[in-house]
Protein backbone atom coordinates (compact mmCIF):
# COMPACT_ATOMS: atom_id res chain seq x y z
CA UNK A 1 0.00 0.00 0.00
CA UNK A 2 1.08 3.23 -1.18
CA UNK A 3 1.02 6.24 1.79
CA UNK A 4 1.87 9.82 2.32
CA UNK A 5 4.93 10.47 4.36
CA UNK A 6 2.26 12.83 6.54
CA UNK A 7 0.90 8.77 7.56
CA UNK A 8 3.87 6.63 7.78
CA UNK A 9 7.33 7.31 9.50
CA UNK A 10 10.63 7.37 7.78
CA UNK A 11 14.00 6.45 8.41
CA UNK A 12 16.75 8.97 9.27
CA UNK A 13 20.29 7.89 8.69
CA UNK A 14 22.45 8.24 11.42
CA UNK A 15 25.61 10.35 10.19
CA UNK A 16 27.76 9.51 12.62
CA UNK A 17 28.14 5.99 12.51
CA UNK A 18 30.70 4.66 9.97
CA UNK A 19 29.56 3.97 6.93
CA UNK A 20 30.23 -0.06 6.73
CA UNK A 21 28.60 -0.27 10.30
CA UNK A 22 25.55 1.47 9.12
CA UNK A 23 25.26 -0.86 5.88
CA UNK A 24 25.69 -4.04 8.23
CA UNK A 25 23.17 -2.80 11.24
CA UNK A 26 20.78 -1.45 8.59
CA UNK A 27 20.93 -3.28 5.31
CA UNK A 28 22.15 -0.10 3.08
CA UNK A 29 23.90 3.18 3.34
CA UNK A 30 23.88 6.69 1.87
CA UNK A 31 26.94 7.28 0.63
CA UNK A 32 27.63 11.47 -0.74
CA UNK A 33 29.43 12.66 -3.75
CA UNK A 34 31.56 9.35 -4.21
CA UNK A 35 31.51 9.45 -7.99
CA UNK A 36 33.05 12.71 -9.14
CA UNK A 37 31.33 14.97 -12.18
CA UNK A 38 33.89 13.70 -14.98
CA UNK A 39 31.76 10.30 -14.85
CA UNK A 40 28.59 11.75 -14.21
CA UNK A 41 28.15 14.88 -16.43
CA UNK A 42 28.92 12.36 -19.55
CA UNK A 43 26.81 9.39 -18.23
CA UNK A 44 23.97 11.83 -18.23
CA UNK A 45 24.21 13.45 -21.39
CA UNK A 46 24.85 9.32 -22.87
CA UNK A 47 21.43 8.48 -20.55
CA UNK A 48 19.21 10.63 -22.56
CA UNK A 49 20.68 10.44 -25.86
CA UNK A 50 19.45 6.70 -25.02
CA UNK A 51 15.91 8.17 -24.23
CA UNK A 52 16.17 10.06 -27.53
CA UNK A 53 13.05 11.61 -27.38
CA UNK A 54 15.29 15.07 -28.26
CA UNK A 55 13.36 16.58 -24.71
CA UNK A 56 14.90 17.57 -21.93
CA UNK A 57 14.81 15.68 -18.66
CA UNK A 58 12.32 17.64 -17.06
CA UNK A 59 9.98 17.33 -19.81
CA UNK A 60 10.25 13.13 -19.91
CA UNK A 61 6.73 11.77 -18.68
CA UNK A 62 5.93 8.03 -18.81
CA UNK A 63 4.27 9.08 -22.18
CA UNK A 64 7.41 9.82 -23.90
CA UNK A 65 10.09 8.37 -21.89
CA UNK A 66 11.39 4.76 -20.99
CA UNK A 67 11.90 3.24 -17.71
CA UNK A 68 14.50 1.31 -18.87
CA UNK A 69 17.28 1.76 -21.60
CA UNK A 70 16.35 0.78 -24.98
CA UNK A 71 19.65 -0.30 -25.88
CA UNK A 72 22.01 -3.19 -24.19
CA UNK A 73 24.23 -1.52 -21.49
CA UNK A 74 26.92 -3.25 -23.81
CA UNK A 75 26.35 -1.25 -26.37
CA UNK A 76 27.11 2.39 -24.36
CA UNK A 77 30.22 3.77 -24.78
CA UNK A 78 30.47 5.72 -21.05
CA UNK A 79 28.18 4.22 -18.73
CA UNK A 80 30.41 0.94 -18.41
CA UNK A 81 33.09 2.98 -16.83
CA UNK A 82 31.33 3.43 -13.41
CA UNK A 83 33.45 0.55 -12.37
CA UNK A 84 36.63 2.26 -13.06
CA UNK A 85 35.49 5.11 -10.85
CA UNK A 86 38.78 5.30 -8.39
CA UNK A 87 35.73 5.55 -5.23
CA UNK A 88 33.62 2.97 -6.95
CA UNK A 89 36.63 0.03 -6.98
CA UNK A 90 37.62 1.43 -3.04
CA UNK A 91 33.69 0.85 -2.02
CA UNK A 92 33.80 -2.47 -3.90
CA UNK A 93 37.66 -3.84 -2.28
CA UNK A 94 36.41 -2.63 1.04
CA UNK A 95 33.21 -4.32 0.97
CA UNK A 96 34.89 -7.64 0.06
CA UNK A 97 37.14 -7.04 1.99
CA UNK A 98 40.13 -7.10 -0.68
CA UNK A 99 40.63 -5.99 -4.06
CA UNK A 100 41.28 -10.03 -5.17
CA UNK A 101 37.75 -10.95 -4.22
CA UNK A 102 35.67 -8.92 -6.80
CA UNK A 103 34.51 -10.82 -10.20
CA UNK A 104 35.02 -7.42 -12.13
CA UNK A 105 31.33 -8.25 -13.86
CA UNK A 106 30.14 -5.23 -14.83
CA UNK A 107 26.52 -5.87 -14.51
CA UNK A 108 24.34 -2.87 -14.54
CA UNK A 109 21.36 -1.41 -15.89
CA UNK A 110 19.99 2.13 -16.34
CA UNK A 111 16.64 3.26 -14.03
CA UNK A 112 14.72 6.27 -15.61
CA UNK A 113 11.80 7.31 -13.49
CA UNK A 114 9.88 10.16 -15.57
CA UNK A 115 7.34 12.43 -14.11
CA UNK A 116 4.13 10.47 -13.47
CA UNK A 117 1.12 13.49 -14.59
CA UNK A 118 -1.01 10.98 -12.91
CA UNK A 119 0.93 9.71 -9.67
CA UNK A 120 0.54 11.32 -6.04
CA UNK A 121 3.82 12.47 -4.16
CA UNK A 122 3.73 8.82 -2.34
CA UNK A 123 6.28 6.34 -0.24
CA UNK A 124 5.19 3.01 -0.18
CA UNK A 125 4.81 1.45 3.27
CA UNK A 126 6.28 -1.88 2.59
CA UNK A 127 9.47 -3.22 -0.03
CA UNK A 128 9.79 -6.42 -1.65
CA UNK A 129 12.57 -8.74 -2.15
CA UNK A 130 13.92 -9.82 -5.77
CA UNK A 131 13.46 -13.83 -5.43
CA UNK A 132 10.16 -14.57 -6.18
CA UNK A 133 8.51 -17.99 -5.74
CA UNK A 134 12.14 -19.46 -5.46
CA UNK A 135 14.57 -20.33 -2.86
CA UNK A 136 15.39 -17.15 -0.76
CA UNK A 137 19.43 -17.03 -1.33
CA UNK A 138 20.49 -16.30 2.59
CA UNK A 139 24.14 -15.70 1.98
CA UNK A 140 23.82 -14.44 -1.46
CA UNK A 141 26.87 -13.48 -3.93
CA UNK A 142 27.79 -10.17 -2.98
CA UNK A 143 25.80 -6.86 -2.91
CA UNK A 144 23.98 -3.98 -4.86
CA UNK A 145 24.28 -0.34 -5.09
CA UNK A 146 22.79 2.45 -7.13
CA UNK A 147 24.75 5.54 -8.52
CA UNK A 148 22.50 8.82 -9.41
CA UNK A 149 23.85 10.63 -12.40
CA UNK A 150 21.02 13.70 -12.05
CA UNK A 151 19.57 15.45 -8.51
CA UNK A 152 16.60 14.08 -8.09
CA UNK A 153 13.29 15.36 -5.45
CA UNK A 154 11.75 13.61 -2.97
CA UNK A 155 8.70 11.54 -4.69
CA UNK A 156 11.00 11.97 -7.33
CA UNK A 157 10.53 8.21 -8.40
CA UNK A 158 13.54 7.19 -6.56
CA UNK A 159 14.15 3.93 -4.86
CA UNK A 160 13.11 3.06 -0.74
CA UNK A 161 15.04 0.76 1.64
CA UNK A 162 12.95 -0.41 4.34
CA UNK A 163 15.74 -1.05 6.58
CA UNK A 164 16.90 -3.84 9.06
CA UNK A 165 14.36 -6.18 7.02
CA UNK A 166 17.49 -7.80 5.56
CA UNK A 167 17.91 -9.48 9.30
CA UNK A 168 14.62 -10.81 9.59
CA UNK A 169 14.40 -12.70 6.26
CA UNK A 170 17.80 -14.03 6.65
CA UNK A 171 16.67 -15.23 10.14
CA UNK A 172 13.35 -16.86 8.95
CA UNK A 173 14.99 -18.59 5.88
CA UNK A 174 17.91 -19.85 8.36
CA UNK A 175 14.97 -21.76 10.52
CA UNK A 176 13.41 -22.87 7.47
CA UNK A 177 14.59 -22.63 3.97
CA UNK A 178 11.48 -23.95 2.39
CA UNK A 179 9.94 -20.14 2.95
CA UNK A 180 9.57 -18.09 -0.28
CA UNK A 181 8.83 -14.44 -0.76
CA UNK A 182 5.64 -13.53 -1.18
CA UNK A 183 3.45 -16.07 0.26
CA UNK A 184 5.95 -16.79 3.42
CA UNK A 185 7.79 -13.45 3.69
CA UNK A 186 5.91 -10.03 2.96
CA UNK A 187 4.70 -9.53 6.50
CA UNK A 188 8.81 -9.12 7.18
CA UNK A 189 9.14 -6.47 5.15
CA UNK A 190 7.42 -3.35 6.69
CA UNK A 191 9.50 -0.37 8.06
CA UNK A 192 9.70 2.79 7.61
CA UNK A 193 10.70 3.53 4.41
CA UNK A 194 14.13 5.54 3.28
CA UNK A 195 14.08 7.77 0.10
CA UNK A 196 17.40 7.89 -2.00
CA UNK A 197 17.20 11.42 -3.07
CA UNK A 198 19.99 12.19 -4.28
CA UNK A 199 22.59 14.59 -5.73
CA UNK A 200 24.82 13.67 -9.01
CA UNK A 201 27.34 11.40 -7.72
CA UNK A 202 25.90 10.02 -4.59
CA UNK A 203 25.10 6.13 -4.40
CA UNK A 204 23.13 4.16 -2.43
CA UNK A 205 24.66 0.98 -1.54
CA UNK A 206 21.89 -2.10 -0.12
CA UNK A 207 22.10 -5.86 0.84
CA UNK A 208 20.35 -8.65 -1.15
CA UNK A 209 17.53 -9.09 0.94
CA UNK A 210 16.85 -5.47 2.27
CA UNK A 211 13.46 -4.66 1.42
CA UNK A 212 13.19 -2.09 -1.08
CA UNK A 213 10.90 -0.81 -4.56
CA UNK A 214 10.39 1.95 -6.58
CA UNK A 215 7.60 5.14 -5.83
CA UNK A 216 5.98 7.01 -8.43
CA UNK A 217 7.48 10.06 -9.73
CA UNK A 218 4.95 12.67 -8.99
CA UNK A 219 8.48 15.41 -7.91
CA UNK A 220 7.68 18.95 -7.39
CA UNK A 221 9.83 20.73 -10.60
CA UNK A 222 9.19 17.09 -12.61
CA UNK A 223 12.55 15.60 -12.55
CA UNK A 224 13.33 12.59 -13.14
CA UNK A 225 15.12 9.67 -11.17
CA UNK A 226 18.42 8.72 -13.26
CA UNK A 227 20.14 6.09 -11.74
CA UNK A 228 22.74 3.64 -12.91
CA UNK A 229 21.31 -0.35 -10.70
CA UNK A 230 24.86 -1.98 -10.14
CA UNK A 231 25.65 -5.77 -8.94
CA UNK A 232 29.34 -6.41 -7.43
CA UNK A 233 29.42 -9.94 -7.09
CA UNK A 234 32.12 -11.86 -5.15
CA UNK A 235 34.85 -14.52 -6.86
CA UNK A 236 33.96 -16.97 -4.17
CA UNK A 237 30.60 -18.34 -2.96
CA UNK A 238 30.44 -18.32 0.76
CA UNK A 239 29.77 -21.65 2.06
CA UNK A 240 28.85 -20.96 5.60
CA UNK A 241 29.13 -18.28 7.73
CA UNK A 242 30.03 -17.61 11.41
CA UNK A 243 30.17 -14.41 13.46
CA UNK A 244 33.07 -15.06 15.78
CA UNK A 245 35.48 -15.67 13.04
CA UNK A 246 37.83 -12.60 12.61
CA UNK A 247 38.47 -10.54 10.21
CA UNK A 248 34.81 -10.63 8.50
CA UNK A 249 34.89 -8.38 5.74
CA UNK A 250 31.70 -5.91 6.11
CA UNK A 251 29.66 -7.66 3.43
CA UNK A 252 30.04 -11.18 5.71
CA UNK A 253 29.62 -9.48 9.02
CA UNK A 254 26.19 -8.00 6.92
CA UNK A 255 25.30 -12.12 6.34
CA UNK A 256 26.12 -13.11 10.14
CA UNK A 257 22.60 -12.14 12.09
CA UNK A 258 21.39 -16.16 12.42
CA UNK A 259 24.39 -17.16 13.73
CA UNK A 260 27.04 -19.15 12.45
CA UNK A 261 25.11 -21.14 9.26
CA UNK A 262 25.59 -23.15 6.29
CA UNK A 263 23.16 -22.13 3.68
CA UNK A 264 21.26 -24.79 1.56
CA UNK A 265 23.34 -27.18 -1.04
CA UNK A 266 21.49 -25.35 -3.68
CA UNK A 267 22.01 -21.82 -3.14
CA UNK A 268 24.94 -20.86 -5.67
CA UNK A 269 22.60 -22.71 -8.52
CA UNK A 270 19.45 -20.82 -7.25
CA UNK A 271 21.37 -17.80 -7.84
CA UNK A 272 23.22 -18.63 -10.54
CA UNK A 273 20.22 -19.16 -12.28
CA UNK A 274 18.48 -16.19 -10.91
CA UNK A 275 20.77 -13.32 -12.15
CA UNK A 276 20.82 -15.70 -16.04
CA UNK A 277 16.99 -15.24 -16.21
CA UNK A 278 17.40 -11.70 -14.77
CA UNK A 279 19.98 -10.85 -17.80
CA UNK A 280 18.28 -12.84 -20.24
CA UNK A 281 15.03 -10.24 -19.58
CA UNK A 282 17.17 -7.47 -19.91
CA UNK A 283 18.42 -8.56 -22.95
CA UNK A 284 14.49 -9.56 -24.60
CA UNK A 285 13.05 -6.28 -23.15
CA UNK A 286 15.88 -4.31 -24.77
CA UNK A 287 15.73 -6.21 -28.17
CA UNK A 288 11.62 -5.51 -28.07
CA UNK A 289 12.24 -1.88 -27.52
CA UNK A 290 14.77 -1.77 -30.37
């Protein structure tokens, strides 16, 4: 259900906690101005040439602009170079814990959100997580994050974390791994929502099962949400996990809230299998749109 902040409470981020501690207590962070203007001023002006509807961002509705890009994120010439942002590769090595442990996929997509003429300003109450009537990954691969190439507004269309619900679908899939999102799991993911509004060069950084979803865009000057969706994904599958082992990296300590655990035989297939149908929908919806 879709509410007015003026009904529901929302998250504030506490600014002085550090930021990895904040990402593993809370299931995402807000980090500012990591990726500096000589990626994003090009990335936007390559983002809506690849709207090419020859308007200007704050005249893109959802009658004249896309919510995704029509063309293969293989086939841009500047967007792919988020991952050689110097900030980008830091938050990735630190994550991981070291600069060995990243795949160096670049898998990433572009999110428009254009005004909405018929939306209301609106945060939505409750998120969702991404594996639908499937085996909830509990460990997972590694992590997403978002990186916003224009300022957006608040109900600008921009993504909501709902956070700490990463901790209690870990812990209910932990007791029993036969649960599946919806039909076992949406009650866990209400909280008060957090709005990435952002400025050019901020990015939002969120676990794998952090509830989250998009709002309409209904912002008060029109603009729209511009957002590069990044994976980093991790070399080596994590077979278990336990909390008193030192040295956790801040992505495992983020995995460690039902104890020590071995996930279920299945889970690198599951997922495996989940980000193939994932790309192979990217690929169809970007072909169609062609």
């Amino acid at each position: 259900m879709a509410r007015s902040t003026n009904d529901i409470m929302t998250f504030t981020i506490d600014r002085t906690a550090e930021w990895t501690d904040h990402y593993v207590e809370h299931g995402f962070v807000h980090l500012k101005g990591v990726v500096a203007t000589e990626f994003t001023e090009p990335a936007l002006q390559e983002a809506i040439q690849l709207v090419g509807n020859g308007l200007p961002p704050e005249k893109w509705t959802t009658h004249n602009a896309p919510k995704r890009s029509p063309v293969p994120m293989d086939q841009t010439s500047v967007l792919p170079a988020v991952y050689d942002q110097p900030n980008i590769r830091f938050l990735i090595d630190t994550m991981f814990g070291s600069p060995e442990l990243w795949t160096g996929e670049r898998n990433f997509q572009l999110f428009i959100s254009p005004y909405d003429e018929d939306a209301q300003p609106l945060l939505r109450s409750v998120g969702h997580i991404d594996f639908v009537n499937c085996p909830v990954p509990t460990l997972g691969s590694g992590f997403m994050f978002q990186v916003a190439l224009a300022k957006s507004e608040p109900f600008g269309g921009n993504i909501t974390i709902h956070p700490g619900t990463q901790k209690s679908i870990q812990r209910a899939v932990a007791q029993n791994p036969d649960l599946q999102y919806p039909k076992d799991l949406s009650t866990l993911l209400h909280a008060p929502p957090y709005e990435f509004v952002a400025d050019p060069g901020d990015v939002l950084v969120f676990h794998h099962l952090v509830g989250h979803g998009s709002n309409p865009n209904h912002a008060a000057n029109r603009s729209p949400r511009i957002n590069l969706h990044c994976q980093a994904l991790r070399k080596a599958w994590l077979k278990q996990i336990d909390p008193d082992e030192p040295g956790l990296s801040p992505w495992e300590r983020s995995l460690a809230y039902a104890g020590k655990y071995r996930p279920r035989d299945d889970e690198e297939r599951v997922m495996t299998d989940y980000y193939r149908r994932k790309q192979q929908q990217r690929e169809t919806a970007a072909a169609t749109m062609s």
